[in-house]
Each structure stands twice: as C-alpha cells, then as structure tokens.
Protein backbone atom coordinates (compact mmCIF):
# COMPACT_ATOMS: atom_id res chain seq x y z
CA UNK A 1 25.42 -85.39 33.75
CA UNK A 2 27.19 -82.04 33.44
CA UNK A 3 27.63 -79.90 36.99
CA UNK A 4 26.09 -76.89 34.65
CA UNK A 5 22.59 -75.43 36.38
CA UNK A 6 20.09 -73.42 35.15
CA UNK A 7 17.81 -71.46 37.34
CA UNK A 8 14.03 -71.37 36.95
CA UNK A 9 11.32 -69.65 38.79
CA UNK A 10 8.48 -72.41 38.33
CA UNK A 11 5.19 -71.11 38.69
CA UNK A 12 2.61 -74.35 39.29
CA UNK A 13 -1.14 -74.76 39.28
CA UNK A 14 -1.98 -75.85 43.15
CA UNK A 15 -5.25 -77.26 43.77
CA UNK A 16 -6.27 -79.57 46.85
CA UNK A 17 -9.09 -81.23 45.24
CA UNK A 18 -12.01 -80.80 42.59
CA UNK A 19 -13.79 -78.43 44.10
CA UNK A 20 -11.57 -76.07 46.17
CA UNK A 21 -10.50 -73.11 44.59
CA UNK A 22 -6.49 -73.22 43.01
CA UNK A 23 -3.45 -71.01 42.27
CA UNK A 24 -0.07 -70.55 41.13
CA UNK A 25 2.41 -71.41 43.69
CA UNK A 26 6.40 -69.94 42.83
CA UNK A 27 8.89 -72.30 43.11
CA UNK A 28 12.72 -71.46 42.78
CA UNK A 29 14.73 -74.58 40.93
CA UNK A 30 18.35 -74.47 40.06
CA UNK A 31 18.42 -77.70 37.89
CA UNK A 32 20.53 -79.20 35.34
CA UNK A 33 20.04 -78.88 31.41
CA UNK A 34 20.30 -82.83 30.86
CA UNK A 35 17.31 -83.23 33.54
CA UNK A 36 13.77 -84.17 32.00
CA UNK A 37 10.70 -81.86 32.89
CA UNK A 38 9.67 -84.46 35.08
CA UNK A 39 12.78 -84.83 36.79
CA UNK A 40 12.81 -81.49 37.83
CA UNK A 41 9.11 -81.52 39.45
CA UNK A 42 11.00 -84.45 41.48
CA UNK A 43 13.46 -82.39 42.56
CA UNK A 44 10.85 -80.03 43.58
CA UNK A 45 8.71 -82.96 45.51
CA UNK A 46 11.72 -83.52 47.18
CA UNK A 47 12.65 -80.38 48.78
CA UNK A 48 8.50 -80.02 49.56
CA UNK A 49 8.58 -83.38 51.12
CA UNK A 50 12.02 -82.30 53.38
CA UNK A 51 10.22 -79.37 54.74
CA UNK A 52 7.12 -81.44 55.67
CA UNK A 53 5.16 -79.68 52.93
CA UNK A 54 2.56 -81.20 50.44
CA UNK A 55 4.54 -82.10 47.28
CA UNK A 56 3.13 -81.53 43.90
CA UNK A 57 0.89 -84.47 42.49
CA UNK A 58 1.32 -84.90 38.83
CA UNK A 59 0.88 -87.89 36.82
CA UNK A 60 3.71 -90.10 35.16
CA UNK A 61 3.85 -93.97 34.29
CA UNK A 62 6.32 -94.82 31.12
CA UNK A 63 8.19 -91.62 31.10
CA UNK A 64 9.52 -92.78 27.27
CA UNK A 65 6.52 -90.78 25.50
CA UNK A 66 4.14 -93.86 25.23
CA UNK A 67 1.57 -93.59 27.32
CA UNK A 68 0.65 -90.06 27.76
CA UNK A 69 -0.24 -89.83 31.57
CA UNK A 70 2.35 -86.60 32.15
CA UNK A 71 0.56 -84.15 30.15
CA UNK A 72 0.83 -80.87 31.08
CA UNK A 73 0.57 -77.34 30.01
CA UNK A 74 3.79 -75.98 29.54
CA UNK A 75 3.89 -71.74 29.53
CA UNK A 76 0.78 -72.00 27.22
CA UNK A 77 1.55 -75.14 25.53
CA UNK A 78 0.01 -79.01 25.91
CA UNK A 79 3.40 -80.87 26.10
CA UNK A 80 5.42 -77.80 26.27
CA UNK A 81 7.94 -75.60 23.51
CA UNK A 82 8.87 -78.31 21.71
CA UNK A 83 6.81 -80.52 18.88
CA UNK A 84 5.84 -83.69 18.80
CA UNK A 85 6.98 -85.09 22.15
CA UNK A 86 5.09 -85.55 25.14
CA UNK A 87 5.97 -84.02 28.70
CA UNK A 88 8.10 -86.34 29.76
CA UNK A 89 10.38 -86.13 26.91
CA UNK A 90 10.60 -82.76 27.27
CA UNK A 91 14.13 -81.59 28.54
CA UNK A 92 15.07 -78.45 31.13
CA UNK A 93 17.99 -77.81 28.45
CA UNK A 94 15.16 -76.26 26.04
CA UNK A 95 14.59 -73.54 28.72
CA UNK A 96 17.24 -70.89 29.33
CA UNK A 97 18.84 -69.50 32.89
CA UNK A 98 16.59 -66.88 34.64
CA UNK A 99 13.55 -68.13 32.56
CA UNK A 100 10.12 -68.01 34.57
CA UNK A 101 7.95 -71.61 33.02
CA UNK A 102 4.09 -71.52 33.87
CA UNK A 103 2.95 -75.51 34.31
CA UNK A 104 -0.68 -76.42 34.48
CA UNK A 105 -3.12 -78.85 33.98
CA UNK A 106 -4.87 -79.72 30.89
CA UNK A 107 -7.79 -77.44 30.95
CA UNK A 108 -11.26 -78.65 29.19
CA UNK A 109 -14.47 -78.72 30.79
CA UNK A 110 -14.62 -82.80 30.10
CA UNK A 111 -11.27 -82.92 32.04
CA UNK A 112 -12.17 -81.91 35.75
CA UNK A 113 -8.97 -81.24 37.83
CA UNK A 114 -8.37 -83.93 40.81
CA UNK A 115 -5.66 -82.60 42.50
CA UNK A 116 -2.96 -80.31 41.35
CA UNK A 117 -1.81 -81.24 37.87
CA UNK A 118 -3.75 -84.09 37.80
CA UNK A 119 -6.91 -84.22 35.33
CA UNK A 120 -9.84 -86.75 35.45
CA UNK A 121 -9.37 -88.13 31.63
CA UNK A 122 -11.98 -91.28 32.02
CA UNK A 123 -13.90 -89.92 29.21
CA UNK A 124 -11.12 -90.98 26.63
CA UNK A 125 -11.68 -94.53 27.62
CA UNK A 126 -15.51 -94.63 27.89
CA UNK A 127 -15.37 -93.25 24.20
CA UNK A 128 -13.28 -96.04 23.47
CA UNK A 129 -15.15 -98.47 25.59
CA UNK A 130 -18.57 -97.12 23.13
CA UNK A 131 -16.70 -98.72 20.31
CA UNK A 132 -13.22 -98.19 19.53
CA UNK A 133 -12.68 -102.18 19.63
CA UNK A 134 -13.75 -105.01 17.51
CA UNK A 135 -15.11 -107.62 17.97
CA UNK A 136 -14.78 -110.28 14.84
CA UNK A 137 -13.08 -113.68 16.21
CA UNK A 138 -10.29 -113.72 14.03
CA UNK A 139 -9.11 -117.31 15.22
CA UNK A 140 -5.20 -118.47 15.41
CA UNK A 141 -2.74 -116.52 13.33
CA UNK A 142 -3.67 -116.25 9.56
CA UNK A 143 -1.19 -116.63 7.13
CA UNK A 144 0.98 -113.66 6.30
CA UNK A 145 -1.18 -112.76 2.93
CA UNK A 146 -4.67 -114.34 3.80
CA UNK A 147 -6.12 -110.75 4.20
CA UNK A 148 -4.17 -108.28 1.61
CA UNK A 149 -3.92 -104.97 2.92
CA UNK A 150 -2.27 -102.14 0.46
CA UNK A 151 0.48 -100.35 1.77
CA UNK A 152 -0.78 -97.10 1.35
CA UNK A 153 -4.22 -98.28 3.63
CA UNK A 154 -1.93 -99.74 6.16
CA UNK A 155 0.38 -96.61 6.87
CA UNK A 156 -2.93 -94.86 7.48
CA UNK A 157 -4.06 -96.93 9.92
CA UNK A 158 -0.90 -97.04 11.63
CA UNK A 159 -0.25 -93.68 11.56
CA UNK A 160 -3.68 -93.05 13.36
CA UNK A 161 -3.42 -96.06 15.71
CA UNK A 162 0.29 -94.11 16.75
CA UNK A 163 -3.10 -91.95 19.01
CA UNK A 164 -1.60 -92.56 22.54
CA UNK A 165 -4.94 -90.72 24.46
CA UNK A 166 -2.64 -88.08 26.39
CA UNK A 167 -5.95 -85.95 25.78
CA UNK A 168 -3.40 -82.56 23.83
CA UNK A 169 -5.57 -81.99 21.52
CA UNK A 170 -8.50 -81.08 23.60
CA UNK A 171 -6.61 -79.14 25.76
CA UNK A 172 -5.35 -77.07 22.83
CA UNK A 173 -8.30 -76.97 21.17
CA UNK A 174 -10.68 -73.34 21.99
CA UNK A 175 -13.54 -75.60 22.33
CA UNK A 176 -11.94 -78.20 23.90
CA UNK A 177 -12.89 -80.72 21.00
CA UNK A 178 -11.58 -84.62 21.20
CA UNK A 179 -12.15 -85.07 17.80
CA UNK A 180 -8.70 -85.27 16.59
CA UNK A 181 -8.44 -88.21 19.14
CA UNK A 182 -11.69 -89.81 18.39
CA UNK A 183 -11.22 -88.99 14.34
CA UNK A 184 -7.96 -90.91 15.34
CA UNK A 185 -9.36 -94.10 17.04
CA UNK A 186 -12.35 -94.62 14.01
CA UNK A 187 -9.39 -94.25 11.72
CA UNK A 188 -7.69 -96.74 12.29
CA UNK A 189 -10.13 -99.32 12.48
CA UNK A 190 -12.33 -98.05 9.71
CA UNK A 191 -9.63 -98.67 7.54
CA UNK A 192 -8.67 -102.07 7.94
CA UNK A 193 -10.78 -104.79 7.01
CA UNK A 194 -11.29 -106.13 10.36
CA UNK A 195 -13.05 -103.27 11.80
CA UNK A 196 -15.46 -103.10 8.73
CA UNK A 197 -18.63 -105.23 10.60
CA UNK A 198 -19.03 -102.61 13.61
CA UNK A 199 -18.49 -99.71 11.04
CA UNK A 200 -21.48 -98.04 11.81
CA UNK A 201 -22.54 -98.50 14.93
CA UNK A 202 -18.80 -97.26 16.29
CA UNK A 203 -18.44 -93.96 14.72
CA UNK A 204 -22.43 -93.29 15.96
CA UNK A 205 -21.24 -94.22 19.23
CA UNK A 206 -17.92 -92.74 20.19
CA UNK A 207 -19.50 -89.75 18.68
CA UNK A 208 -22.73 -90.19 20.79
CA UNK A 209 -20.99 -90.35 23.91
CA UNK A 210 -18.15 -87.60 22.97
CA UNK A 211 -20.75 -85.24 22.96
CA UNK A 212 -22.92 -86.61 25.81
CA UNK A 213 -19.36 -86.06 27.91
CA UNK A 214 -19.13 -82.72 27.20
CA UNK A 215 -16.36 -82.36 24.65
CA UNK A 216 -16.87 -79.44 22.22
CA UNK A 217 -16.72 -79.32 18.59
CA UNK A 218 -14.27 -79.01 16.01
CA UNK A 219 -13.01 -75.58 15.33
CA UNK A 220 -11.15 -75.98 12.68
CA UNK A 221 -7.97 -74.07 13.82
CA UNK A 222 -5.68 -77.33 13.54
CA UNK A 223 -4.38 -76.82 16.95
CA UNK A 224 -4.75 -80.17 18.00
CA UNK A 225 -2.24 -81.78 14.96
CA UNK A 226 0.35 -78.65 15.88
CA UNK A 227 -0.08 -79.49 19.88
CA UNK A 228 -0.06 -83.57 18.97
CA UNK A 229 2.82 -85.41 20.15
CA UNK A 230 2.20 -87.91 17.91
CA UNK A 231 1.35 -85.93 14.81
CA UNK A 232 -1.72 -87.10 14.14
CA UNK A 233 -3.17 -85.72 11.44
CA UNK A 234 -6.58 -83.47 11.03
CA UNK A 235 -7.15 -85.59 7.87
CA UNK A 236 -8.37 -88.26 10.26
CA UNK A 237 -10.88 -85.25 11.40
CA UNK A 238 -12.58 -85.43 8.01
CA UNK A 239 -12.44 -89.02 7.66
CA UNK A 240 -14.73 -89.24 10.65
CA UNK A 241 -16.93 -86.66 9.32
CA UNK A 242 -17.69 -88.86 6.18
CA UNK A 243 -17.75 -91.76 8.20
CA UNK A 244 -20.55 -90.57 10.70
CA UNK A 245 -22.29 -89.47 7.26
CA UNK A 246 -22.68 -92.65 5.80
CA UNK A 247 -23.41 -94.28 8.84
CA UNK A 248 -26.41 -92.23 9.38
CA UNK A 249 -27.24 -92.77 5.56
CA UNK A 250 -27.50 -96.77 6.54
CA UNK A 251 -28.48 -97.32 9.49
CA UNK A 252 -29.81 -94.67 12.42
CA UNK A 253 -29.71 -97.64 15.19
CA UNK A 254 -27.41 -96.19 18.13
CA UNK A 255 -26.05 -98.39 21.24
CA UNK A 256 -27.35 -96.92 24.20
C-alpha cells in the first residue's frame, strides 16, 4: 500500500428507513489510491462509529465482482466511471485529489430504498423464482457428448448466464426496465436443450410478473449493456422479444 492520499469530499444518500424522507450527507475522506470503493465507505463507518454516530449501511458479500450486492450509483453512474466492473471492484485510484463523488442507491420504482444505500431487489428473484429454472431430471452425469451442443450456441448461453442480478441495468435504464436482466436469464436457458420443455410457459412468466412488479419497459437507449458489469448484451433483449412471440403463438396458458 503506498502512504500517497487522495482527498475526497463524499457526498452520500442518507435515509433512515423506507419511508422517511433522505439526503446527501458530506463526508471529508483522505484515502489511499490502492483502496477499493468499498474500502473507503469502511473507513468512513469507522470514523462514524468512533464518534457514536450512525454509520452508513450499504450492502457487500463477495467483494470480487460476483455477486452484485454493492451496487451503487457512482456520480451518475450504476457501478461507477469505469466499465464493466461492479462497485466493489471499483478503485479510489480512478478518482483524482480534491474530486467531490456523489454515491447513491440504485433508483427504480421496483427497487424501494431500505435504509441508506441499501435497495429492496426481491423482485429479481421472484422473476427468477416464475421460471428462470428447469426442471427436467437429468439423472447422474451424462457422458461428455450424449447431448451435442455447438460451440457457437454454447458461448451464447454462457455469455448470458455470466447475468449476476446486481439489478444496473434497471437503474440505468429511464424507465427503469429489467429486461436486459430478464432477456438475460430466458437466454440462457432457451438456448440449451435442457431448458427447451418449460420454453413457453417461462418467458410468459418472468415477463408476467416483471411487469406485475412494476419494472418499466424497454427504451431502447442501450444503457443497460453500457452500465452492465458483465456486458451483457441487448441482443439477448430481442431474443426475448421473439421468444415471448412464439410463446403466445402456441400456447396462451400462464402460471399464476
């Protein structure tokens, strides 16, 4: 770690629950460049909590840009400056001495704010839970070649299943749309032989309960692939689109 600070004035969203009414708070950091974004709201938390003061309650689990739990708005930005990495990989080094850095929470009207910097983001997983799974007993392990799969299907899926639900794409999106992340999820099971007998009846579903949750639609602006630390790409978006087409071509029977 070099001895080398930078100084920040950190303005941060403050909020003491869902329905209370929030604001920036100013915060003066002197921090070094090799610290993570996350590191430094520690440091923060740490002089709060040796003045007896609330600290600042922000989520975090694999801090490795896995999981997706730290996102945050970053001076405008879902993840912050820098592409394709999530919050936590984000380093102070990318911000320069005197700089002022605005950090919120992910804004969308599907994403309620707990407490702080901490958003309510169950409604990623109960779109999942309407279908993003399968269901086929597959049995033990089949032999390396008992189910073909070209190369060029198999980077698709994987490149969609790389989706890690931090939720960026809605909270870049003006409409705060998740269908990058749903477009993602269908993708990658669509494509792949074993998701083939719930076909229909997922994309219906996750779409079904996307709306129902509040999540806006598409605008077309490809903010959410720019603001994606994952890349994933809008393509996926009009996969989906011709998937939900030909499901309601065969079949119009929706899970409730």
């Amino acid at each position: 770690m070099t001895d080398i600070k930078i100084n920040l004035l950190v303005k941060v969203w403050r909020q003491p629950s869902t329905n209370s009414v929030g604001s920036f708070v100013d915060y003066k950091v002197s921090v070094s460049p090799d610290s993570s974004f996350l590191e430094m709201l520690d440091e923060i938390n740490n002089d709060l909590e040796m003045k007896n003061l609330e600290p600042i309650a922000f989520e975090s689990d694999c801090r490795e840009g896995i999981c997706g739990t730290c996102g945050l708005v970053i001076n405008g930005q879902p993840h912050g400056p820098i592409p394709k990495i999530a919050t936590c990989q984000l380093h102070m080094r990318n911000f320069k001495d005197g700089d002022t850095v605005w950090v919120e929470p992910f804004r969308a009207k599907a994403f309620q704010v707990m407490k702080d910097l901490i958003v309510e983001r169950s409604g990623l997983d109960k779109i999942i839970a309407a279908g993003g799974y399968i269901s086929v007993n597959t049995g033990s392990i089949p032999d390396a070649n008992a189910m073909p799969i070209s190369k060029d299907v198999s980077s698709l899926a994987m490149d969609a299943a790389a989706c890690i639900g931090c939720g960026a794409c809605v909270a870049a999106c003006k409409n705060a749309s998740a269908m990058l992340f749903v477009s993602a999820k269908v993708s990658q099971l669509a494509l792949l032989p074993q998701g083939q007998p719930e076909r229909t009846r997922r994309v219906q579903n996750m779409v079904k309960v996307m709306d129902e949750l509040g999540f806006g639609s598409c605008s077309n602006t490809y903010a959410c692939e720019a603001e994606c630390p994952k890349g994933i790409s809008v393509k996926n978006i009009a996969r989906l689109n011709r998937e939900f087409i030909l499901a309601h071509m065969k079949s119009d029977n929706i899970e409730a």
